[in-house]
N, C-alpha and C. Protein backbone atom coordinates (compact mmCIF):
# COMPACT_ATOMS: atom_id res chain seq x y z
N UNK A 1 -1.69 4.48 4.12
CA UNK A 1 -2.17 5.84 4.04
C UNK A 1 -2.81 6.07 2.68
N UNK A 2 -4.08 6.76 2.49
CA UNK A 2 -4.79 6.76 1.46
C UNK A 2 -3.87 8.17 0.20
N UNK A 3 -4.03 7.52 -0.66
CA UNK A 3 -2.88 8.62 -1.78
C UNK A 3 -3.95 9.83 -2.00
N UNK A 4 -5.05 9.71 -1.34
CA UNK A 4 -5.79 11.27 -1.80
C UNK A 4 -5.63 12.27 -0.66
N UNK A 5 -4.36 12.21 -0.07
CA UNK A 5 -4.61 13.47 0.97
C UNK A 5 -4.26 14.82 0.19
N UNK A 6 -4.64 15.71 0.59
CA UNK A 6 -4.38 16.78 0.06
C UNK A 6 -3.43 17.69 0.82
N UNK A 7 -2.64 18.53 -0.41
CA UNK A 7 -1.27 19.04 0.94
C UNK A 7 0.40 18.29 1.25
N UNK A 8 0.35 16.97 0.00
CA UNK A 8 1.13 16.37 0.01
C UNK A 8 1.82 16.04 1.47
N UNK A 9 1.18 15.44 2.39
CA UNK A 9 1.40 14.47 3.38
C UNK A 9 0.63 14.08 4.62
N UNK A 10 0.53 13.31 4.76
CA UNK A 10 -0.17 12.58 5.86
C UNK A 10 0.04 12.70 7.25
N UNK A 11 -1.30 12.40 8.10
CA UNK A 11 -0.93 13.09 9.80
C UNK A 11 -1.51 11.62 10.34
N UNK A 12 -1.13 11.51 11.62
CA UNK A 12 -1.32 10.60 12.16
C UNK A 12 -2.89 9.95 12.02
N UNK A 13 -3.83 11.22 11.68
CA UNK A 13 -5.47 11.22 11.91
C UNK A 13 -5.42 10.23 10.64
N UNK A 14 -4.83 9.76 9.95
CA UNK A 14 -5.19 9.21 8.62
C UNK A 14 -4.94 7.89 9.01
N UNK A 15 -4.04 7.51 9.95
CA UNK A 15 -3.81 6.03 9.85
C UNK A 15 -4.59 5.47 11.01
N UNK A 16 -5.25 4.33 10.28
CA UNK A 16 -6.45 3.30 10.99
C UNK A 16 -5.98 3.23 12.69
N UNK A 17 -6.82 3.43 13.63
CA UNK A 17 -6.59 2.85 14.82
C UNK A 17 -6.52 1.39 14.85
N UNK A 18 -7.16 0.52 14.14
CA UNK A 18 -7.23 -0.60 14.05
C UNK A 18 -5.89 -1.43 13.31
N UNK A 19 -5.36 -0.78 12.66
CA UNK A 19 -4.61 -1.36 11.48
C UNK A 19 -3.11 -2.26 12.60
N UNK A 20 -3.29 -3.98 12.04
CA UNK A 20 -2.51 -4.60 12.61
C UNK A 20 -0.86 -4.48 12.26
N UNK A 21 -0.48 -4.23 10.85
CA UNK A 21 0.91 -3.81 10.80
C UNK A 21 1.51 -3.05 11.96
N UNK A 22 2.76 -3.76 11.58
CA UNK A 22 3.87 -2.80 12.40
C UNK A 22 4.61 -1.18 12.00
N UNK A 23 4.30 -1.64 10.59
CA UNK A 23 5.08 -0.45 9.31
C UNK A 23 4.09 0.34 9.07
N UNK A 24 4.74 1.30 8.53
CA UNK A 24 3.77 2.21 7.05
C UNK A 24 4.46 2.64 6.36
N UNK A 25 3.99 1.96 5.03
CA UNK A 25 5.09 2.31 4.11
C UNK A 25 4.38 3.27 3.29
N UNK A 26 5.06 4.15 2.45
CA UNK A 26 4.50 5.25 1.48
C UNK A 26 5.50 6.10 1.01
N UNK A 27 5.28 6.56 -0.44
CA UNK A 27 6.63 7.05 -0.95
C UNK A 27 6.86 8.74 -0.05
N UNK A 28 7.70 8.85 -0.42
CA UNK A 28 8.59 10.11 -0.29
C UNK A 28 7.51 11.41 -0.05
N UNK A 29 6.31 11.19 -0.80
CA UNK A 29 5.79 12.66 -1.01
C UNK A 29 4.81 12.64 0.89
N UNK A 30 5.10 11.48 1.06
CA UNK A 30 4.20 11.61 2.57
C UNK A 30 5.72 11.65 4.05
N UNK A 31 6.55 11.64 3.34
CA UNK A 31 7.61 12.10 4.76
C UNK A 31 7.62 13.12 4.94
N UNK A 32 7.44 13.76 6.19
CA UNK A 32 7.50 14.52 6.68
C UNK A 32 8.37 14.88 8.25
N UNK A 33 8.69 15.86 8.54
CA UNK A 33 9.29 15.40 10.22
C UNK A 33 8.44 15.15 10.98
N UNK A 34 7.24 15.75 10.88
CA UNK A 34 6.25 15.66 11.89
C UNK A 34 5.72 14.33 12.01
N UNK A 35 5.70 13.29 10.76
CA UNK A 35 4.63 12.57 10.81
C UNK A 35 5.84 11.12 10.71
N UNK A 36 7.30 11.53 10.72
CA UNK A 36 8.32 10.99 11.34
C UNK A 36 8.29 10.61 13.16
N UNK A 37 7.95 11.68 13.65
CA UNK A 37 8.05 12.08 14.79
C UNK A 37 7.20 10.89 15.82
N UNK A 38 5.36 11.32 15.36
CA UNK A 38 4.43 10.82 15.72
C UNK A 38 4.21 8.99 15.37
N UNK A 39 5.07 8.75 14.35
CA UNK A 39 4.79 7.04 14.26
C UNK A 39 4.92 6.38 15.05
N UNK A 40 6.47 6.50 15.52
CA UNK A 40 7.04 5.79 16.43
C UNK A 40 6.16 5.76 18.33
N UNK A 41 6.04 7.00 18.37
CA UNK A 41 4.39 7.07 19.34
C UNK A 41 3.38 6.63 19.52
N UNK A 42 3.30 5.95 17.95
CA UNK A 42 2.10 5.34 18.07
C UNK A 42 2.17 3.91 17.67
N UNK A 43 3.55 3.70 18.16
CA UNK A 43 3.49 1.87 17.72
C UNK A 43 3.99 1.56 16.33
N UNK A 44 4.53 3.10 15.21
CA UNK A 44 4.58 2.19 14.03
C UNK A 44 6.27 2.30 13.82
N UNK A 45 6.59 1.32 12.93
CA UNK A 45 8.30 1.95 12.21
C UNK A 45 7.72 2.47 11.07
N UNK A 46 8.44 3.74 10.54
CA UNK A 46 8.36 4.06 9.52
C UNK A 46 9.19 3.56 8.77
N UNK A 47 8.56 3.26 7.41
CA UNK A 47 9.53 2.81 5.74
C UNK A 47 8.69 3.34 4.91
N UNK A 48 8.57 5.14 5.07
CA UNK A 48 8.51 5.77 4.15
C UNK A 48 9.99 6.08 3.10
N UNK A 49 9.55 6.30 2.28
CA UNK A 49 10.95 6.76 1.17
C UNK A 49 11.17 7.62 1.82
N UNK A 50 12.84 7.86 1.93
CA UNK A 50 13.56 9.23 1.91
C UNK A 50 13.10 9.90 0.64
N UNK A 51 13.60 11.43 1.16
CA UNK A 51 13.64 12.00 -0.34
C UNK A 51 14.77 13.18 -0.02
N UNK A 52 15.46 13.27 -1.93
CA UNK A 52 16.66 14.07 -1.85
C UNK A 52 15.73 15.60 -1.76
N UNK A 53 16.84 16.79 -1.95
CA UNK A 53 16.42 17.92 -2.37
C UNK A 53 17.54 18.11 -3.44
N UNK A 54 17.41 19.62 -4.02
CA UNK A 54 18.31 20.25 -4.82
C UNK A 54 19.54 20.25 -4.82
N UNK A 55 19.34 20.44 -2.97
CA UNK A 55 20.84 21.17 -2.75
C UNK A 55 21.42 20.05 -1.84
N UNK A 56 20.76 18.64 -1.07
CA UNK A 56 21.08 17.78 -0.72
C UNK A 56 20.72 16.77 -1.20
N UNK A 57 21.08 15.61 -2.45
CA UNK A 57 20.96 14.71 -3.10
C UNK A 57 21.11 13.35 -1.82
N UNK A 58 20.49 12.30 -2.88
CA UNK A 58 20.48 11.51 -1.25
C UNK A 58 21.55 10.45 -1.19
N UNK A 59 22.19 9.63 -0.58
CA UNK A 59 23.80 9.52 -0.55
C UNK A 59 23.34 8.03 -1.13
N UNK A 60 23.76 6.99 -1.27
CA UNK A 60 24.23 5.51 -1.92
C UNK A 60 23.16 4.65 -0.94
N UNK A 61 23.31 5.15 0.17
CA UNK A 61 22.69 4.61 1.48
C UNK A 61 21.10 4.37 1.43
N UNK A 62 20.93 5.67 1.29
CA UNK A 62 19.77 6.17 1.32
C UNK A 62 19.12 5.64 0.05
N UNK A 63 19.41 5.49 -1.49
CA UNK A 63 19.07 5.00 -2.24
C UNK A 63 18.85 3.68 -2.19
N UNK A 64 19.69 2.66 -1.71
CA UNK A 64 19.77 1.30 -1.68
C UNK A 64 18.02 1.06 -0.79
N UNK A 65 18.32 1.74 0.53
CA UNK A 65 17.24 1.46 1.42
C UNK A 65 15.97 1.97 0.60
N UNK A 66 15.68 3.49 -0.29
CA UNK A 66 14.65 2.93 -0.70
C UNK A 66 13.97 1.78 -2.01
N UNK A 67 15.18 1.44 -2.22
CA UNK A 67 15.13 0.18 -3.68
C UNK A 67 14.31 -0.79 -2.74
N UNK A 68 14.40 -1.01 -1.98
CA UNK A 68 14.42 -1.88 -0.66
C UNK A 68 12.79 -1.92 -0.63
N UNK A 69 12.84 -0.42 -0.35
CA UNK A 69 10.98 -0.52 0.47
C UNK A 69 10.65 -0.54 -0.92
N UNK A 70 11.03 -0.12 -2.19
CA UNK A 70 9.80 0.39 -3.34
C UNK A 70 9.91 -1.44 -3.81
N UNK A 71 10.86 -2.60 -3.91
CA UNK A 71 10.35 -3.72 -3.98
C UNK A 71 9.49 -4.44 -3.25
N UNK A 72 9.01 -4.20 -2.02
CA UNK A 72 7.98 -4.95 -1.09
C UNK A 72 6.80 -3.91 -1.14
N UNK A 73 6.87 -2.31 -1.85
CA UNK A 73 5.61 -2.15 -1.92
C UNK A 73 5.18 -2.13 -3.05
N UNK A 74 5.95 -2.49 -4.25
CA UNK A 74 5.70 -3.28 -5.40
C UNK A 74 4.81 -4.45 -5.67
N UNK A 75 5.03 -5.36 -4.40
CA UNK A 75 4.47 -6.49 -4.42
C UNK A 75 3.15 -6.72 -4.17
N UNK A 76 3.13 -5.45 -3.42
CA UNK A 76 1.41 -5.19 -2.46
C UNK A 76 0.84 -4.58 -3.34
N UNK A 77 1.01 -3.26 -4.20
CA UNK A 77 0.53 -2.72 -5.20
C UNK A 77 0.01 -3.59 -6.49
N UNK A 78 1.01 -4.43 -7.00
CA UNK A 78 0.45 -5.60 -7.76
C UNK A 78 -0.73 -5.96 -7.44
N UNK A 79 -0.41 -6.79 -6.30
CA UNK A 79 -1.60 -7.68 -6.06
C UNK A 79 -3.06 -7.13 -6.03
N UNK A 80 -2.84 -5.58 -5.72
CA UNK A 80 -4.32 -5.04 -5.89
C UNK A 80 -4.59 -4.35 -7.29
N UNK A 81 -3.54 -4.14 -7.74
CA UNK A 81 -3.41 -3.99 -9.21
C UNK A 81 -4.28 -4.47 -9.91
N UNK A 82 -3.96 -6.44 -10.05
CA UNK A 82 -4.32 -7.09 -10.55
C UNK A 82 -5.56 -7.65 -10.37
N UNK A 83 -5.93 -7.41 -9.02
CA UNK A 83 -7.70 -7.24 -8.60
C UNK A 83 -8.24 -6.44 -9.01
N UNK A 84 -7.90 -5.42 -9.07
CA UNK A 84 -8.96 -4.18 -9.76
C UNK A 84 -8.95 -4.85 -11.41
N UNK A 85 -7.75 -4.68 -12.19
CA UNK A 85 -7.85 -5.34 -13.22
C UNK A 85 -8.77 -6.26 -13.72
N UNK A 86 -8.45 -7.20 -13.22
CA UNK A 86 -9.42 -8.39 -13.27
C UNK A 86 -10.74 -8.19 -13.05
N UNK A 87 -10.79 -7.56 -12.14
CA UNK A 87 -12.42 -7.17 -12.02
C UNK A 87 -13.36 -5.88 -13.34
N UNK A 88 -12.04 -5.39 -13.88
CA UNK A 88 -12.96 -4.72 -14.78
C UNK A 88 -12.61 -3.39 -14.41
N UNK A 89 -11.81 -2.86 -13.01
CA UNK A 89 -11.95 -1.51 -13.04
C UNK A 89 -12.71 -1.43 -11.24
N UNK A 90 -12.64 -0.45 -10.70
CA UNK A 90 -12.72 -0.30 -9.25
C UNK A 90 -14.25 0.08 -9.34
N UNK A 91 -14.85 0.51 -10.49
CA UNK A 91 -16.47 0.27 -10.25
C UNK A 91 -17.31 -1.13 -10.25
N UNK A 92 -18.01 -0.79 -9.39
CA UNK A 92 -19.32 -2.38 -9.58
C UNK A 92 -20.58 -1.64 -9.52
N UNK A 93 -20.99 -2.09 -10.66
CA UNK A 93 -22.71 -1.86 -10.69
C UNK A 93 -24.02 -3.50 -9.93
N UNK A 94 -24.49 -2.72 -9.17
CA UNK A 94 -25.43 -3.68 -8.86
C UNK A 94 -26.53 -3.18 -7.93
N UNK A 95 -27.41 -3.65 -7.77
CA UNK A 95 -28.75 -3.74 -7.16
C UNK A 95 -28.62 -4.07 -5.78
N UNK A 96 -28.33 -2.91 -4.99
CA UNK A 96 -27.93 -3.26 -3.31
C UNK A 96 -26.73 -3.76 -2.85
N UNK A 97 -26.72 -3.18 -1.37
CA UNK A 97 -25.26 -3.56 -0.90
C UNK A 97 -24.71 -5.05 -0.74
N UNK A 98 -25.96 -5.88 -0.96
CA UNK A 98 -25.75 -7.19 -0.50
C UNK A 98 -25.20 -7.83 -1.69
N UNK A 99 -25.81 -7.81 -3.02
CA UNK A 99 -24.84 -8.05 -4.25
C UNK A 99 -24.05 -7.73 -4.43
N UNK A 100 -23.44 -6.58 -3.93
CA UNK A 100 -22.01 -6.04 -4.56
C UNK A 100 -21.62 -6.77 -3.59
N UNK A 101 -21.41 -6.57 -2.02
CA UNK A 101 -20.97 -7.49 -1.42
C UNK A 101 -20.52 -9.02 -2.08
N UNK A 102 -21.52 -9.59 -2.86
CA UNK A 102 -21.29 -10.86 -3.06
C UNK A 102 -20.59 -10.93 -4.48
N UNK A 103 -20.43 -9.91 -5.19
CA UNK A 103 -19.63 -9.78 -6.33
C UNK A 103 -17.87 -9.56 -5.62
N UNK A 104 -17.65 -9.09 -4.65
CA UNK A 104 -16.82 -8.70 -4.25
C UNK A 104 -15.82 -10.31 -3.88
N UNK A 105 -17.07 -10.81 -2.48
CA UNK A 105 -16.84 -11.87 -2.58
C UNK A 105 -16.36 -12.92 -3.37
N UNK A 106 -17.08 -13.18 -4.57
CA UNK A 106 -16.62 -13.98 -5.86
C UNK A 106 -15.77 -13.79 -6.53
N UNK A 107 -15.14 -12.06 -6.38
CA UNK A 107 -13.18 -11.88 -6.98
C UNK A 107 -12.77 -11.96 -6.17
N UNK A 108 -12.78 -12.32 -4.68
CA UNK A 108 -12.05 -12.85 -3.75
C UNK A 108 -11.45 -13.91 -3.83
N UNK A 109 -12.70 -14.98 -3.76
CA UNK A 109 -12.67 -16.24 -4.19
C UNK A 109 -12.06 -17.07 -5.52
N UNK A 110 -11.85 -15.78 -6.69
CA UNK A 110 -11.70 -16.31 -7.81
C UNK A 110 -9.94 -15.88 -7.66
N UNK A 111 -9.73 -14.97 -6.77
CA UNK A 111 -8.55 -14.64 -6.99
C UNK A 111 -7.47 -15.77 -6.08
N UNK A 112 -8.34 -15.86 -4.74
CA UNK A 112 -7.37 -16.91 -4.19
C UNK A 112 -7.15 -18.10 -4.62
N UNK A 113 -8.55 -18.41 -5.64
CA UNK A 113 -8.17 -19.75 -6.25
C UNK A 113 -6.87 -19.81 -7.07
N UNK A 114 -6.67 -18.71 -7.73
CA UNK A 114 -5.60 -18.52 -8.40
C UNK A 114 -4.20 -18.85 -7.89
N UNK A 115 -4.28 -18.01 -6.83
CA UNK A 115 -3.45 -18.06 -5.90
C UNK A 115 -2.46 -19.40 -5.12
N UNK A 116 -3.41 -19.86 -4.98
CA UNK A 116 -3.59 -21.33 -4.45
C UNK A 116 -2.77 -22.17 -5.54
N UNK A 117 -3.29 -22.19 -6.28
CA UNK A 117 -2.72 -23.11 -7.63
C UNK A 117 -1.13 -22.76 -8.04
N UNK A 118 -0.93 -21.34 -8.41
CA UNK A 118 0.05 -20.63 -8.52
C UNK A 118 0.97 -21.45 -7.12
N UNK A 119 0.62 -21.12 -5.98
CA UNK A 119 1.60 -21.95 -4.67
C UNK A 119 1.61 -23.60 -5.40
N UNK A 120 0.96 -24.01 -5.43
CA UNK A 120 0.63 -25.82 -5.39
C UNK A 120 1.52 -25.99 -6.50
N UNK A 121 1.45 -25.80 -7.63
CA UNK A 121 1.56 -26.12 -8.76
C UNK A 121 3.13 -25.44 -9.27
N UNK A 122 3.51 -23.94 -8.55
CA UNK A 122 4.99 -23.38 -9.04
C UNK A 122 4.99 -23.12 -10.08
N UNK A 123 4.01 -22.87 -10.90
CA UNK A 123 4.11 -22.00 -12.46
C UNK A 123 4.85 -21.06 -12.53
N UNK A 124 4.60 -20.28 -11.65
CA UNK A 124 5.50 -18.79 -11.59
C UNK A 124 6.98 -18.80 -11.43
């Protein structure tokens, strides 16, 4: 789910018809009941964060499980983290769609090489 909705939470209209996951994960500020309701309707599990309130704090349970989701969407966040990074920042300047395209391409390429090596090799 894209973090620019406005209104603090998300409706079903936001998530891809196409999108092959089973999940959707997203913190706390996008749970809602409604959009609790409608996932499961539409094929997804939700592993959005719980969230406490004032007057109902959230129990041991509930904390553990979201330590849970915020480490696996840690991992996904990185990784695009470190693409934007690397690239300089989420702008590209260039001369038509077909170069940026192919700039895009080439931090693709430069990233899986990385990648690759990182597996082969076990540096990490």
């Amino acid at each position: 789910m894209p973090g620019r909705v406005w209104g603090g939470g998300a409706s079903s209209a936001q998530i891809e018809k196409n999108n092959e996951g089973e999940q959707v994960w997203a913190d706390s500020a996008y749970r809602r009941e409604d959009t609790e309701w409608v996932l499961p309707k539409m094929g997804f599990k939700s592993e959005i964060h719980e969230r406490g309130y004032g007057n109902q704090p959230l129990t041991e349970e509930q904390k553990s499980n979201n330590k849970e989701k915020s480490r696996v969407r840690a991992r996904v966040a990185h990784v695009f983290g470190h693409w934007v990074n690397s690239m300089g920042g989420k702008l590209l300047r260039g001369m038509g769609q077909v170069r940026i395209a192919a700039k895009v391409g080439l931090f693709n390429l430069t990233y899986l090489r990385g990648y690759v090596y990182v597996q082969r090799t076990g540096v990490v």
